[in-house]
C-alpha atoms as a PDB file:
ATOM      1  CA  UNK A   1      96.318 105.391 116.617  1.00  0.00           C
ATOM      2  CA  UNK A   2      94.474 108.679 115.658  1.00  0.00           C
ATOM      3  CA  UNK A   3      91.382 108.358 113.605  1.00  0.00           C
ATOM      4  CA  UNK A   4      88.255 110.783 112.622  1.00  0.00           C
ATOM      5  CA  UNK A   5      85.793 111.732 109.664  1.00  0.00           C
ATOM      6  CA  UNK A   6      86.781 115.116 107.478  1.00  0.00           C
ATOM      7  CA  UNK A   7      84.055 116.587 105.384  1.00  0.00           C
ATOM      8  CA  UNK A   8      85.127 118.721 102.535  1.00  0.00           C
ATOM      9  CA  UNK A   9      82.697 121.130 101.593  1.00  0.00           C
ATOM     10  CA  UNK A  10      82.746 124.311  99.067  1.00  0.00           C
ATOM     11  CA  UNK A  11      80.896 125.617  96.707  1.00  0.00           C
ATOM     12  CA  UNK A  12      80.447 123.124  93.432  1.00  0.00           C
ATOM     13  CA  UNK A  13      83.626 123.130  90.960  1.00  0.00           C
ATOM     14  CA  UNK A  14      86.476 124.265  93.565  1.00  0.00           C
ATOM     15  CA  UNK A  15      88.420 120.997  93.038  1.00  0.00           C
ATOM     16  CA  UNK A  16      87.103 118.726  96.144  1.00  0.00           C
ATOM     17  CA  UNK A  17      86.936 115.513  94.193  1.00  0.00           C
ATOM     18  CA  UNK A  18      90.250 116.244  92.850  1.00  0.00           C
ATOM     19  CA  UNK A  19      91.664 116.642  96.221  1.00  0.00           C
ATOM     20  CA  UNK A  20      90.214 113.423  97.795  1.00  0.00           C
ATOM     21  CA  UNK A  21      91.252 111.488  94.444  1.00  0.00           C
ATOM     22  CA  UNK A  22      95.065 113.153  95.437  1.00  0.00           C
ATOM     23  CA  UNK A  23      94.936 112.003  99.096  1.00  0.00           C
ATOM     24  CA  UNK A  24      94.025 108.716  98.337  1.00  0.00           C
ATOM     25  CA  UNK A  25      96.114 107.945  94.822  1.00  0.00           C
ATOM     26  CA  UNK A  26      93.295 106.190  93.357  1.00  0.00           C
ATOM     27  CA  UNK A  27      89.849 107.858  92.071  1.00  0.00           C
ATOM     28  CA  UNK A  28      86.699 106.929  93.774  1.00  0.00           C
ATOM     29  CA  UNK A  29      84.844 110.347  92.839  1.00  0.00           C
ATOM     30  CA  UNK A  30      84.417 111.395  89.234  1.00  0.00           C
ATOM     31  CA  UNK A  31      85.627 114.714  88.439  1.00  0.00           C
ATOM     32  CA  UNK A  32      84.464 117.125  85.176  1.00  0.00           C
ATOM     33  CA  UNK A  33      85.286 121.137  84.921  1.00  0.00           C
ATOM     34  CA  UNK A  34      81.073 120.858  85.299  1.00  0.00           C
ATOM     35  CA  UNK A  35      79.684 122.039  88.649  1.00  0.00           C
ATOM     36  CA  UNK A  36      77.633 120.215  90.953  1.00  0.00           C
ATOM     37  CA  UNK A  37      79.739 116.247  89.262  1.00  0.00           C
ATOM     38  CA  UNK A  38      79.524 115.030  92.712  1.00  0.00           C
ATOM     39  CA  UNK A  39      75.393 114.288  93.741  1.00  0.00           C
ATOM     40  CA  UNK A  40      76.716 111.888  96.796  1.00  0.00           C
ATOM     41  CA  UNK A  41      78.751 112.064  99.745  1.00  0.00           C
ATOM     42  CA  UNK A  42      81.353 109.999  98.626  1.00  0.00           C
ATOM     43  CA  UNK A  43      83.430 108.598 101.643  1.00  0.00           C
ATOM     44  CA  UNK A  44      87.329 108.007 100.714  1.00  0.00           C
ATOM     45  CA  UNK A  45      89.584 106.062 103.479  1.00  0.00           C
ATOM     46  CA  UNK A  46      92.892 107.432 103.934  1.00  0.00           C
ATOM     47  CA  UNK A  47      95.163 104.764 106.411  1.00  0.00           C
ATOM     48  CA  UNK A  48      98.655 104.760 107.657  1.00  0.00           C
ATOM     49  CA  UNK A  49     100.093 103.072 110.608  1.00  0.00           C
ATOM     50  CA  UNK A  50      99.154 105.812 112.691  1.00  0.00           C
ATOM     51  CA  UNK A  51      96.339 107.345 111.459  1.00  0.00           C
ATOM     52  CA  UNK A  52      92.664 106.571 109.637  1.00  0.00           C
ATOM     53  CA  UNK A  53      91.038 109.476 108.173  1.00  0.00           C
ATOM     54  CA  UNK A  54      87.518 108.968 106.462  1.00  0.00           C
ATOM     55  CA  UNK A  55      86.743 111.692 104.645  1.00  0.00           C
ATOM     56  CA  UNK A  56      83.034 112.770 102.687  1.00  0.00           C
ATOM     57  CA  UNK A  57      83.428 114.485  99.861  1.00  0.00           C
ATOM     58  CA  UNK A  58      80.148 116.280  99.163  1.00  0.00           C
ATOM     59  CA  UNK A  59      78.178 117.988  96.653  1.00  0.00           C
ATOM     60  CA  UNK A  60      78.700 121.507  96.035  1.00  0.00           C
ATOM     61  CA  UNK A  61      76.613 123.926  98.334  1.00  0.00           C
ATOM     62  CA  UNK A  62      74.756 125.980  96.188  1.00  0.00           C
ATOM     63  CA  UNK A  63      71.167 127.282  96.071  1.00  0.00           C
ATOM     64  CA  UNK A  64      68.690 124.164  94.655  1.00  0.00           C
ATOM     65  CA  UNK A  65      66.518 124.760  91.828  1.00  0.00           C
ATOM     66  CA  UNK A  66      64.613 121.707  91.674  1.00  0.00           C
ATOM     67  CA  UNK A  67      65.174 118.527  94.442  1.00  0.00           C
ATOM     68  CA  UNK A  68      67.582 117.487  93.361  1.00  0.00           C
ATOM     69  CA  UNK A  69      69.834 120.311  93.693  1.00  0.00           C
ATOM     70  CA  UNK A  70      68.124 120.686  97.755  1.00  0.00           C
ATOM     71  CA  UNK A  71      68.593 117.292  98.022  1.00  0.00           C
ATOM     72  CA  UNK A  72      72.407 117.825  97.365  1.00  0.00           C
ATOM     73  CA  UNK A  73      72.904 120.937  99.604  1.00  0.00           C
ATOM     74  CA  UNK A  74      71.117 118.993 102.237  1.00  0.00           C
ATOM     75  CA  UNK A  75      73.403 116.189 102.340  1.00  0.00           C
ATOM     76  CA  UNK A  76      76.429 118.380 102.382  1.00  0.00           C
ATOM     77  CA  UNK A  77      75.011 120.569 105.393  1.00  0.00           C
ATOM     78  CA  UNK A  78      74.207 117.692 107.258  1.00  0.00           C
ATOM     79  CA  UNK A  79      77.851 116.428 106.961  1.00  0.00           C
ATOM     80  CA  UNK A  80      79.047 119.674 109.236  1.00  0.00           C
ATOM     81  CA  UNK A  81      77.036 118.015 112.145  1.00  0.00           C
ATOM     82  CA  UNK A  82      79.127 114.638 111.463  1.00  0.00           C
ATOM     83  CA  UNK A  83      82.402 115.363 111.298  1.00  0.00           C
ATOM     84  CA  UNK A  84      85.354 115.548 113.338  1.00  0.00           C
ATOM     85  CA  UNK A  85      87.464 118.329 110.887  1.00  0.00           C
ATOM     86  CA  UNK A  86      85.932 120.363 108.461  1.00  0.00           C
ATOM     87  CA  UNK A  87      88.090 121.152 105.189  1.00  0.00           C
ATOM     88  CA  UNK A  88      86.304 124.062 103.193  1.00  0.00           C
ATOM     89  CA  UNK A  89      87.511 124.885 100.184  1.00  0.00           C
ATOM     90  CA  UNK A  90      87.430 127.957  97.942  1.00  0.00           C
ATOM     91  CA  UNK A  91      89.313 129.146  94.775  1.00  0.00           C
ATOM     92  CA  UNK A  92      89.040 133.013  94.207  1.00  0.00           C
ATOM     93  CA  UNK A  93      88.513 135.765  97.283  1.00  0.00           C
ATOM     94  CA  UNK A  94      85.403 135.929  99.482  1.00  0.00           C
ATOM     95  CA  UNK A  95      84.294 138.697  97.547  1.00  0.00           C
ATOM     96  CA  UNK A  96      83.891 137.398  94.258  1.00  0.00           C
ATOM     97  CA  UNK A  97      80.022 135.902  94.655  1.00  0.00           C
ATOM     98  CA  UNK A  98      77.825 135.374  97.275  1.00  0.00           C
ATOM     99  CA  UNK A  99      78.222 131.528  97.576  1.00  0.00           C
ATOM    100  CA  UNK A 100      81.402 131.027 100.100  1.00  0.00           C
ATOM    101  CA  UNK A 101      79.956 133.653 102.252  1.00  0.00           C
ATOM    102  CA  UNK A 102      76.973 131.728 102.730  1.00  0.00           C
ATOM    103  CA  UNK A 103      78.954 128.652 103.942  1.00  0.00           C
ATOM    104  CA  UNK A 104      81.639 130.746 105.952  1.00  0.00           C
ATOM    105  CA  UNK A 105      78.110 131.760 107.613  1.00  0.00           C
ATOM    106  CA  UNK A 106      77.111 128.219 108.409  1.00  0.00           C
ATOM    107  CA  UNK A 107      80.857 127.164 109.015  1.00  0.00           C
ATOM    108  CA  UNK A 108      80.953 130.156 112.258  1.00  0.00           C
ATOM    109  CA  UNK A 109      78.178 128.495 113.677  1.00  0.00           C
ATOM    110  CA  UNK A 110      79.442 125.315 114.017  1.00  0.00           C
ATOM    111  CA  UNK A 111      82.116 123.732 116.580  1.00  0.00           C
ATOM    112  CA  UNK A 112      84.080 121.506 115.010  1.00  0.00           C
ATOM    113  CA  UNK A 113      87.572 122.409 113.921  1.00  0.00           C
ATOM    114  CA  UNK A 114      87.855 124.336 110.000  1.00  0.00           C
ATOM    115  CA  UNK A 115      90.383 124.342 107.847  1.00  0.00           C
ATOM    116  CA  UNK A 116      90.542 126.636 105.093  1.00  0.00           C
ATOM    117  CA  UNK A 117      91.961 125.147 101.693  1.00  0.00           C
ATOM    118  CA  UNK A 118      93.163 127.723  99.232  1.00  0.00           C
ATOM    119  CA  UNK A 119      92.949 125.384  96.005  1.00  0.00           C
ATOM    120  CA  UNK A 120      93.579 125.956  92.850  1.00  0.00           C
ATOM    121  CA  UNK A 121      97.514 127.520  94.008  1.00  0.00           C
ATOM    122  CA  UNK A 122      99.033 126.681  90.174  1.00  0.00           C
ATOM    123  CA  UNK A 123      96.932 129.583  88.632  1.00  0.00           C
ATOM    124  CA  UNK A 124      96.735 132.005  90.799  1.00  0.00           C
ATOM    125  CA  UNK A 125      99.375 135.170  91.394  1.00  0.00           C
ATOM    126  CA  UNK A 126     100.877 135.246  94.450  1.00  0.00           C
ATOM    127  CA  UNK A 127      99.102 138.471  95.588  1.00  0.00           C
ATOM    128  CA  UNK A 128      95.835 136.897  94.813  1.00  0.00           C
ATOM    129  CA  UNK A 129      96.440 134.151  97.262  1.00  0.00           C
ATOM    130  CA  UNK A 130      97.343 136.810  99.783  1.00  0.00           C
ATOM    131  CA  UNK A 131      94.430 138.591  99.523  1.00  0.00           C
ATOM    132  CA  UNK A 132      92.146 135.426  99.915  1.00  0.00           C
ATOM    133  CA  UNK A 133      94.572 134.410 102.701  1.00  0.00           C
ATOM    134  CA  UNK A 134      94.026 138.064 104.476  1.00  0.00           C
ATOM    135  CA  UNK A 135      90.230 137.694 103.840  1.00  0.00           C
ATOM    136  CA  UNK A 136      89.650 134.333 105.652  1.00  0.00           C
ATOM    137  CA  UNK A 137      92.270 134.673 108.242  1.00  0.00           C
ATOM    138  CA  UNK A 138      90.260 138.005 109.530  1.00  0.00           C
ATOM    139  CA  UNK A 139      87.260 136.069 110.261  1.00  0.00           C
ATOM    140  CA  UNK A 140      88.884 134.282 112.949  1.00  0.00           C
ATOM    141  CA  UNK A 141      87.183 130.962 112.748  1.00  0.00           C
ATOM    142  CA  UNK A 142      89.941 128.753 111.036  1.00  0.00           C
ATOM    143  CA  UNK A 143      92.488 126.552 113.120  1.00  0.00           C
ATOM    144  CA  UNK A 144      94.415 127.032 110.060  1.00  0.00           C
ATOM    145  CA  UNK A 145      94.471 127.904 106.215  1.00  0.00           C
ATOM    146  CA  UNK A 146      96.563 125.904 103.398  1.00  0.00           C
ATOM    147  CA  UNK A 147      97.171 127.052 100.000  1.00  0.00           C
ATOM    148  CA  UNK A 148      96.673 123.701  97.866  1.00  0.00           C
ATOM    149  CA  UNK A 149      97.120 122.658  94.454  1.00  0.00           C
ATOM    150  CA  UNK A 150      94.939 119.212  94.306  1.00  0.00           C
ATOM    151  CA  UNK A 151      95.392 118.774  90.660  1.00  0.00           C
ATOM    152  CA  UNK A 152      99.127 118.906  91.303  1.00  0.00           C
ATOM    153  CA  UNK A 153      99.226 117.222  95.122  1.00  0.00           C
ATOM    154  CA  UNK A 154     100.821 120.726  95.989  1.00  0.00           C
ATOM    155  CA  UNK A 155     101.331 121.099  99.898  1.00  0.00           C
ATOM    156  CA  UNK A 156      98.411 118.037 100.445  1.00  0.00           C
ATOM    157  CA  UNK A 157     101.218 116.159 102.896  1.00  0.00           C
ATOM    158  CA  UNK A 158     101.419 119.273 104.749  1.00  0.00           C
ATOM    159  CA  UNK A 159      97.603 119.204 104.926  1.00  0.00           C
ATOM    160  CA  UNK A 160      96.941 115.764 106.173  1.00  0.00           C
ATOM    161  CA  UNK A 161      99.728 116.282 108.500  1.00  0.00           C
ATOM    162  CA  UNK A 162      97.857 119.127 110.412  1.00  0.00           C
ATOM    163  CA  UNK A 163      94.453 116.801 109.882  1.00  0.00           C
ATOM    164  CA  UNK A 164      95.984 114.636 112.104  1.00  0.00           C
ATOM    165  CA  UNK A 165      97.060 117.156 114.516  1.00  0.00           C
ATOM    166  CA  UNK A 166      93.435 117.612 115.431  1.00  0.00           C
ATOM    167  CA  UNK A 167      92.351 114.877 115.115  1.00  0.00           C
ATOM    168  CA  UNK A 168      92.013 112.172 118.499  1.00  0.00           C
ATOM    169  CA  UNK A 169      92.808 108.850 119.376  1.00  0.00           C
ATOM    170  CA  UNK A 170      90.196 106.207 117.709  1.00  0.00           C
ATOM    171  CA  UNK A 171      89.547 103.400 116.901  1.00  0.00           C
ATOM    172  CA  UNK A 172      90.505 102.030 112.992  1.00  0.00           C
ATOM    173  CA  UNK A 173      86.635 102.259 111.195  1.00  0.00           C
ATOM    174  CA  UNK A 174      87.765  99.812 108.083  1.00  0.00           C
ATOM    175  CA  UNK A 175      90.248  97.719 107.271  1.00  0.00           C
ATOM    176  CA  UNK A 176      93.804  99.379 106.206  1.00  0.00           C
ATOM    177  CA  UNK A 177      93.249  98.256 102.506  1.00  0.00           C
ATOM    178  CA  UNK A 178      90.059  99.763 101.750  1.00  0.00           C
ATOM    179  CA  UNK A 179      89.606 103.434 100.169  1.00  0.00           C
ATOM    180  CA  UNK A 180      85.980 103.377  99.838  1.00  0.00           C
ATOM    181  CA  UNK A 181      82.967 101.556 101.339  1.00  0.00           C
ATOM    182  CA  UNK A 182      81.142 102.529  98.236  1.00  0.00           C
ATOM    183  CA  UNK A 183      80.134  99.118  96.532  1.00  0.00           C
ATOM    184  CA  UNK A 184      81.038  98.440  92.881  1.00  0.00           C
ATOM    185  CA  UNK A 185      78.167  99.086  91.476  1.00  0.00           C
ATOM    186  CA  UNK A 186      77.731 102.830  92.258  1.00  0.00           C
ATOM    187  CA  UNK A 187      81.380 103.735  91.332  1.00  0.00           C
ATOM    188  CA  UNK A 188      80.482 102.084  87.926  1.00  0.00           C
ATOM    189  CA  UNK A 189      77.712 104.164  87.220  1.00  0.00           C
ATOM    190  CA  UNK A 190      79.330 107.216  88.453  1.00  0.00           C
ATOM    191  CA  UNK A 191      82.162 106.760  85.777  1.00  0.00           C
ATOM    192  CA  UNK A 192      79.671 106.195  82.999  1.00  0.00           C
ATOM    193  CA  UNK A 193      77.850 109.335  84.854  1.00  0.00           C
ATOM    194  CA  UNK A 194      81.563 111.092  84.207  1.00  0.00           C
ATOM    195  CA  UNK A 195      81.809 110.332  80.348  1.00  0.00           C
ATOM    196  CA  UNK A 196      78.678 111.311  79.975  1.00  0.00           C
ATOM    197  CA  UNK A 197      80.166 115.001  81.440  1.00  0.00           C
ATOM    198  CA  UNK A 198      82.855 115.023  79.248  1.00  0.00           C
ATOM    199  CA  UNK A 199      81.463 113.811  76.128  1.00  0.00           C
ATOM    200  CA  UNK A 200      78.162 116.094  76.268  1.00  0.00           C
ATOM    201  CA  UNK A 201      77.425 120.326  76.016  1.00  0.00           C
ATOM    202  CA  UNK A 202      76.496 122.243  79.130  1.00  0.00           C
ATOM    203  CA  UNK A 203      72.955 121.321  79.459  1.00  0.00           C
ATOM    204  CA  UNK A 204      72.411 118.065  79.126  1.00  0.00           C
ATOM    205  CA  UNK A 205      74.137 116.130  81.874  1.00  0.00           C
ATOM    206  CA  UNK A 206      72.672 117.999  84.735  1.00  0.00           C
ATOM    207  CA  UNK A 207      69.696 116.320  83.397  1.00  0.00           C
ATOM    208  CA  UNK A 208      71.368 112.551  83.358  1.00  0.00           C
ATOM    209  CA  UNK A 209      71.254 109.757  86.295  1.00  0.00           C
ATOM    210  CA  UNK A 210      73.002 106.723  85.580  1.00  0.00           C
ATOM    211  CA  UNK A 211      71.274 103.111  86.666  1.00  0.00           C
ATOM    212  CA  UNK A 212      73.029  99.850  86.442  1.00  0.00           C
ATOM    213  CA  UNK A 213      70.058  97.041  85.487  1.00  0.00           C
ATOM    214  CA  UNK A 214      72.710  94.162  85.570  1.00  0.00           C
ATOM    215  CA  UNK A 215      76.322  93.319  87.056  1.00  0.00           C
ATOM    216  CA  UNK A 216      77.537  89.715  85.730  1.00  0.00           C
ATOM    217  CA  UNK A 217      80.499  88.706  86.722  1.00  0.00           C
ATOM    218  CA  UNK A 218      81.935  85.941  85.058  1.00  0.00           C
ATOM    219  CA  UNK A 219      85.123  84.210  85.026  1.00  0.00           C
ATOM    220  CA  UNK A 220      87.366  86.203  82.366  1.00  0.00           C
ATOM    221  CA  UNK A 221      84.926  89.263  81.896  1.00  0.00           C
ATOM    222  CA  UNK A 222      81.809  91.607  83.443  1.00  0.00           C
ATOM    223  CA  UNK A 223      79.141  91.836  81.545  1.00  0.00           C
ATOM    224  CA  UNK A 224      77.345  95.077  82.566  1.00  0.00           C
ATOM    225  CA  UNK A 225      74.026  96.785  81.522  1.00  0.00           C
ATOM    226  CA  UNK A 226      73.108 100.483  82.244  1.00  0.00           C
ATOM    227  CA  UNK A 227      70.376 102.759  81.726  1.00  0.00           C
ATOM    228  CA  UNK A 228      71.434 106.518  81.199  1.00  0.00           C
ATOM    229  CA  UNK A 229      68.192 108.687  81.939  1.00  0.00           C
ATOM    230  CA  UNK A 230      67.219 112.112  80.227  1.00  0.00           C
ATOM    231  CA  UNK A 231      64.827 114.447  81.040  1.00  0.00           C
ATOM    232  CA  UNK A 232      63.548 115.421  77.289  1.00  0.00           C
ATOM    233  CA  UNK A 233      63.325 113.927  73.868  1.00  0.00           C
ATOM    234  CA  UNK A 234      65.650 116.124  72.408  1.00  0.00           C
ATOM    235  CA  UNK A 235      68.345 115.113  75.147  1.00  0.00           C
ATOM    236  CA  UNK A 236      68.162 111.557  74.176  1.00  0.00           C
ATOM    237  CA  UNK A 237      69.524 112.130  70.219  1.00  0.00           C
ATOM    238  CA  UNK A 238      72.294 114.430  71.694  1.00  0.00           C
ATOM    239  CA  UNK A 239      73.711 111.682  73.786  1.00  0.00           C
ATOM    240  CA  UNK A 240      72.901 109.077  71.517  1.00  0.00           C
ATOM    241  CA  UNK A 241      74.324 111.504  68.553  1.00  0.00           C
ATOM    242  CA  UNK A 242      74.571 110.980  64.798  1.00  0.00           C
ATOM    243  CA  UNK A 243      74.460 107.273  63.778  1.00  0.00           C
ATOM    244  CA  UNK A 244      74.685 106.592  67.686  1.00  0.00           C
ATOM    245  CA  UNK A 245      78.952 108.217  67.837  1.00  0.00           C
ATOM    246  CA  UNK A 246      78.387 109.912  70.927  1.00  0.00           C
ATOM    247  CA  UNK A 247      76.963 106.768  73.351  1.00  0.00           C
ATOM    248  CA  UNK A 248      79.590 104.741  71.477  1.00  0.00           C
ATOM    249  CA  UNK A 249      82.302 107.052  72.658  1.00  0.00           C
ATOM    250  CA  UNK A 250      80.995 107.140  76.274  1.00  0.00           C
ATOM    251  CA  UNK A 251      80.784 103.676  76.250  1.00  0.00           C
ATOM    252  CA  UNK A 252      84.434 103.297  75.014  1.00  0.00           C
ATOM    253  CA  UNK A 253      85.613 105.669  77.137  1.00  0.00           C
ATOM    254  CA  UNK A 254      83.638 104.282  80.155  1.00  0.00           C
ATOM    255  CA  UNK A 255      84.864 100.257  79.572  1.00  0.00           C
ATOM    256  CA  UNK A 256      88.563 101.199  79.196  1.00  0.00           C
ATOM    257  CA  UNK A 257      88.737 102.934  82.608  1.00  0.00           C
ATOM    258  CA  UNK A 258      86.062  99.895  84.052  1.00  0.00           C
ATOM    259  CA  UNK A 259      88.380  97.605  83.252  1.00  0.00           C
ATOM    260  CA  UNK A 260      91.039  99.271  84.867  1.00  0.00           C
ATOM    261  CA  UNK A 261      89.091  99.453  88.200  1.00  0.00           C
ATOM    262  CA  UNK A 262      87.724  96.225  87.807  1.00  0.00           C
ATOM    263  CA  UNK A 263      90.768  94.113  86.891  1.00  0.00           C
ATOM    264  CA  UNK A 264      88.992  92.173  84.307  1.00  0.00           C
ATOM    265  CA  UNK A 265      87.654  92.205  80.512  1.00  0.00           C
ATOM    266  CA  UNK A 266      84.150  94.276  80.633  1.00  0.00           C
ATOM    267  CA  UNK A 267      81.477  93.676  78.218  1.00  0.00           C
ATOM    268  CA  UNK A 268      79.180  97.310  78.498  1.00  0.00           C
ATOM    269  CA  UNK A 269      75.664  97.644  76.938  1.00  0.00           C
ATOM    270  CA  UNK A 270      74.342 100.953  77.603  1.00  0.00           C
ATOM    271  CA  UNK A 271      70.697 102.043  76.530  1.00  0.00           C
ATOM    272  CA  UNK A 272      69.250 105.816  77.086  1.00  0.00           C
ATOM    273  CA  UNK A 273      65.312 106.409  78.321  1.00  0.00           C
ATOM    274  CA  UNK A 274      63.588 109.737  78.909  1.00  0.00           C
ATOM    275  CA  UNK A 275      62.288 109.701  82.313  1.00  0.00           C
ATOM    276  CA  UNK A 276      60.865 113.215  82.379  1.00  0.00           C
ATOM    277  CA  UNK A 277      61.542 115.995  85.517  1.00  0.00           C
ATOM    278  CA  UNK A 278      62.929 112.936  87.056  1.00  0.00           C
ATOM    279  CA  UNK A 279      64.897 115.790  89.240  1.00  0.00           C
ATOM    280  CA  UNK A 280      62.556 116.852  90.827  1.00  0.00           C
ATOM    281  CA  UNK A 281      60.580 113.527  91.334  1.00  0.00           C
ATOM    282  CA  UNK A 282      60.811 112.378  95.197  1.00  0.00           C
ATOM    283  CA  UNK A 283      60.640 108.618  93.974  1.00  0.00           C
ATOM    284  CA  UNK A 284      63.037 109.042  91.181  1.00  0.00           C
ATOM    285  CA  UNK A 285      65.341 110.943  93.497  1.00  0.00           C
ATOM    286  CA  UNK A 286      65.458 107.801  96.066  1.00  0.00           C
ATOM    287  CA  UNK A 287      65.515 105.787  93.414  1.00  0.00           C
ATOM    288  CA  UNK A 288      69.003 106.805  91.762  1.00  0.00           C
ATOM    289  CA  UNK A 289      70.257 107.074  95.595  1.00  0.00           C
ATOM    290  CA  UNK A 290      70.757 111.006  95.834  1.00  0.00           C
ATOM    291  CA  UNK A 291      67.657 110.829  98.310  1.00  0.00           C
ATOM    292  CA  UNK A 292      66.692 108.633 101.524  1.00  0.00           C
ATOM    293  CA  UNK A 293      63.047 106.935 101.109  1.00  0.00           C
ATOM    294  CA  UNK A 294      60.352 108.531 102.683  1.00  0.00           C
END
């Protein structure tokens, strides 16, 4: 049996939580057409009779403006040093921005095997891809590159195939029926943390962290409590909106896909609290997990 740990890395909003979700068939890490959703490496387990791939899906590498954001870009860089294949992804040509050149930079000075993954396939011209193709492929530092769609599963068999190519014989890390060894209790508050993206404008949810204060489980329902930080005043009324609509519909939104996951009736209470500049607050940081304890 072959077995190894693949990070996927890119720059934030290229589609690598929608590409792990793909490979496995079940979502473990919440996705939004917001950059930077993921905060945590979130490890998915991929197992077949004769393979076991673990991959971390990691936050977008960007430039931090506060710690959290270095905090993020930390944890991704330090997954290069721990992995046995490297999937970096990109969406557009190396020329459009500054960010994938600055991780094709770090990528050429590490050892481990790279595979460039050309996402985002469905809407893109076929000349475009060529170009990005042509780009990467003259840099010389991929073992291979795969034009993907992860949204539609286009050409991911083809990928894992060639994963497991490079990949060597191992030992299986978790048992075959396991996709994540994230416990419940952080993959609930990361999809409140997601319907809080997709019910809320542009600026608030950067600003949000998402803290369960009770998981009950009794026998024909869960009865969960959650805190859903802010950073201002003026933050809390927009998620708690007119005649408290808005935390209603997150709520909602959040308990019918709960239940789903959890296999069981789920009573959710969710209350908002300004905790402010939390982001940048070492304490608060290791607090909500994106941060070891000093």
């Amino acid at each position: 049996m072959k077995s190894g740990f693949i990070g996927i890395v890119g720059r934030p909003n290229v589609g690598k939580s929608t590409l792990l979700n793909q490979i496995l068939g079940e979502k473990i890490a919440i996705t939004s057409d917001k950059p930077q959703t993921t905060r945590n490496s979130i490890r998915g387990i991929y197992t077949t009779e004769d393979v076991q791939m673990v991959f971390i899906d990691t936050p977008g590498i960007h430039k931090g403006r506060n710690k959290l954001g270095t905090a993020m870009t930390d944890m991704a860089i330090g997954t290069l040093k721990e992995v046995d294949v490297i999937l970096f992804l990109v969406d557009g040509p190396l020329s459009a921005g500054p960010g994938d050149r600055y991780i094709t930079e770090m990528l050429s000075q590490v050892d481990t095997p790279k595979i460039l993954v050309v996402n985002k396939m469905d809407t893109m011209e076929p000349e475009d891809y060529l170009e990005i193709y042509n780009e990467y492929n003259d840099m010389g530092i991929f073992a291979d590159i795969y034009g993907t769609s992860a949204l539609k599963g286009t050409n991911v068999p083809e990928l894992l195939a060639r994963i497991t190519e490079l990949l060597e014989e191992g030992p299986m890390y978790f048992p075959e029926d396991m996709i994540t060894d994230y416990p419940e209790r952080f993959l609930v508050s990361e999809i409140i943390r997601e319907k809080i993206l997709l019910y809320l404008n542009e600026e608030v949810p950067h600003g949000v962290a998402v803290e369960i204060e009770s998981f009950k489980e009794e026998e024909k329902i869960d009865r969960i409590s959650a805190v859903i930080y802010c950073e201002k005043k003026s933050h809390k009324g927009i998620i708690i909106g007119k005649q408290g609509k808005k935390l209603k519909g997150i709520g909602k939104a959040a308990r019918v896909e709960l239940e789903a996951l959890l296999g069981t009736k789920v009573y959710l209470e969710l209350f908002v609290k300004v905790r402010e500049n939390w982001r940048d607050s070492d304490f608060d940081l290791a607090n909500f997990g994106y941060k070891e304890r000093d």
